[in-house]
Protein backbone atom coordinates (compact mmCIF):
# COMPACT_ATOMS: atom_id res chain seq x y z
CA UNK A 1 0.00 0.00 0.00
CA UNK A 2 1.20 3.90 -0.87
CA UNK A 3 1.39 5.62 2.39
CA UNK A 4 2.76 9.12 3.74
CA UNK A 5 2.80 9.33 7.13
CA UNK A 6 3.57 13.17 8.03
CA UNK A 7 4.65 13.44 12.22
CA UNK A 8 6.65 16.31 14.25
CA UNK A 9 4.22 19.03 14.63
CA UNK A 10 3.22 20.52 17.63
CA UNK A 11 2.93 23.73 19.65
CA UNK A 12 5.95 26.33 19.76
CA UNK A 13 6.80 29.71 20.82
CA UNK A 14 7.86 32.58 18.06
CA UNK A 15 11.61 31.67 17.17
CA UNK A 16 11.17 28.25 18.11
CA UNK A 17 11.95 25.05 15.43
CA UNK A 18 9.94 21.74 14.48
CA UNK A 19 11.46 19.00 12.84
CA UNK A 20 8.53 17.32 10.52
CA UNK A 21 8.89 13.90 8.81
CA UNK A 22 7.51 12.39 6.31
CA UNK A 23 7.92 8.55 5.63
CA UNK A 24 7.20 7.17 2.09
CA UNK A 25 6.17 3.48 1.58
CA UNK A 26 4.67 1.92 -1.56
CA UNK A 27 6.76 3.65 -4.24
CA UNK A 28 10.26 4.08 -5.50
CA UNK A 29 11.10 7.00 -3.27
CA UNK A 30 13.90 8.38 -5.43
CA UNK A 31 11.36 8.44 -8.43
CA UNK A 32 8.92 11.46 -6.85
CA UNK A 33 9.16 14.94 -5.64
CA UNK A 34 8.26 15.26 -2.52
CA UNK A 35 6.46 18.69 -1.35
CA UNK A 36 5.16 20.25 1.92
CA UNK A 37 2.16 21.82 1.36
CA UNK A 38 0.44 23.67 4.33
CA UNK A 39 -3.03 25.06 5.34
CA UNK A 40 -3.95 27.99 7.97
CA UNK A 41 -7.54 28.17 9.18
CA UNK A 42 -9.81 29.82 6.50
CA UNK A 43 -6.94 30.08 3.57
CA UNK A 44 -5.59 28.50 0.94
CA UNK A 45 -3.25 25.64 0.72
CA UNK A 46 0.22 26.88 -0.46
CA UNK A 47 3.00 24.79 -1.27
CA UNK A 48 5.87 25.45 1.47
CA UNK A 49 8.95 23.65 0.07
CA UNK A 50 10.35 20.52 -2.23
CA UNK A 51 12.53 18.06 -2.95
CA UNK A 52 13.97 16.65 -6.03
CA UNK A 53 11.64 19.12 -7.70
CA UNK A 54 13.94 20.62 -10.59
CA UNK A 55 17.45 21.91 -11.51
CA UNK A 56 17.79 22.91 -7.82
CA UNK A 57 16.95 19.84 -6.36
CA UNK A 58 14.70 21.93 -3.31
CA UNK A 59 12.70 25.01 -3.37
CA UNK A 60 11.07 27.26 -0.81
CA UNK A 61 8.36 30.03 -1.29
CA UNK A 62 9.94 33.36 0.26
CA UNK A 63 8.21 33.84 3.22
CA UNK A 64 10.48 30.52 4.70
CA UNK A 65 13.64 30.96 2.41
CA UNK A 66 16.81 30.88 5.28
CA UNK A 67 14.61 29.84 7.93
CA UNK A 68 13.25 26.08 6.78
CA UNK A 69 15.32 23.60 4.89
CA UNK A 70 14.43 20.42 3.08
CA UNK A 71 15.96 17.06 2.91
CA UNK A 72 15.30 13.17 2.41
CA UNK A 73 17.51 9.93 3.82
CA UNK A 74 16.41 7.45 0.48
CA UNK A 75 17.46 4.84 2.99
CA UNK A 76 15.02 5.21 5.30
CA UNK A 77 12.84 6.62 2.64
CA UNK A 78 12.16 9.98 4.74
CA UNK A 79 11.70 13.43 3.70
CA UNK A 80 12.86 15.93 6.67
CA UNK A 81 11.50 19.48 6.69
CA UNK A 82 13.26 21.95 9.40
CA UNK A 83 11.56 24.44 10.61
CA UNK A 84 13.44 27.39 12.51
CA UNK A 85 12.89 30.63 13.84
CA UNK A 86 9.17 29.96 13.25
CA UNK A 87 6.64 32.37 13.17
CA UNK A 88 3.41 33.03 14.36
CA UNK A 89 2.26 33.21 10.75
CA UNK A 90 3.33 29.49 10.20
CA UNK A 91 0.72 28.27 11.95
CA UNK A 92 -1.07 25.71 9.77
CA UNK A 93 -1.68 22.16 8.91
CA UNK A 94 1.25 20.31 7.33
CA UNK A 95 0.55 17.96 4.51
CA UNK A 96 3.54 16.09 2.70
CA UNK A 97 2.79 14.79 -0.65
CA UNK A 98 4.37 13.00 -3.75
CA UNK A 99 4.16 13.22 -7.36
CA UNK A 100 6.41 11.33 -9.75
CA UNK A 101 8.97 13.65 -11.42
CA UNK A 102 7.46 12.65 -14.99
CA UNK A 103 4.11 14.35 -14.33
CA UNK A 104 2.54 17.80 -12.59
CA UNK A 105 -0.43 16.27 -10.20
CA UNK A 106 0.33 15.08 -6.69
CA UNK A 107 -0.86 11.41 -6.65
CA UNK A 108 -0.15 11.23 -2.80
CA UNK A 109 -0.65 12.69 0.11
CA UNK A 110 -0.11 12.08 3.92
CA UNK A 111 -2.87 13.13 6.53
CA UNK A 112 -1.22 16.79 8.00
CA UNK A 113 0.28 17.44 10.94
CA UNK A 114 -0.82 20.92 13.19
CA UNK A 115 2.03 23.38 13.81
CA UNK A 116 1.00 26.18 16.14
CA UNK A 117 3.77 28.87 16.84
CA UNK A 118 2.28 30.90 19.73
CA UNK A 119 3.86 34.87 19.79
């Protein structure tokens, strides 16, 4: 079975960091992107930051450039997203998700995980 299993949210204060995983089974890891997407109460969901996603292997929208970084461990098929000096505008619920390199719609997703940064 495809699964993403998403964990390491919780509640921080402003300038605090999270460590959120995501662990892959079902499909050849090294094959997909793998994104962070997130969702605050009563907006859009936004695409935070990727990995093997283009030239640049990772991307990050602006408003997290130099404070989260991406990375994976194919081993342990496990995409890593590090959150520092968080924000109280971070707050939202963290979704990773997959799409094979070879195509532009996400075929998987895991089930969120709530990050609250309190000011």
């Amino acid at each position: 079975d495809v699964q993403l299993q998403a964990s390491g949210g919780g509640l921080v204060q402003a300038g605090g960091s999270l460590r959120l995983t995501c662990v892959a089974t079902g499909f050849t890891f090294d094959d997909y992107t793998i994104s962070w997407f997130r969702q605050a109460p009563g907006k859009e969901r936004e695409g935070v930051s990727c990995i093997n996603c283009g030239d640049a292997n990772t991307y990050h929208i602006d408003s997290v450039k130099g404070r989260f970084s991406i990375s994976k461990d194919s081993g342990k098929r496990t995409a890593i997203l590090q959150m520092d000096s968080l924000k109280a505008e971070d707050t939202a619920v963290y979704y990773c998700a997959a799409r094979h390199t070879g195509r532009s719609t996400y075929e998987y997703w895991g089930q969120g995980t709530q990050v609250t940064v309190s000011s």
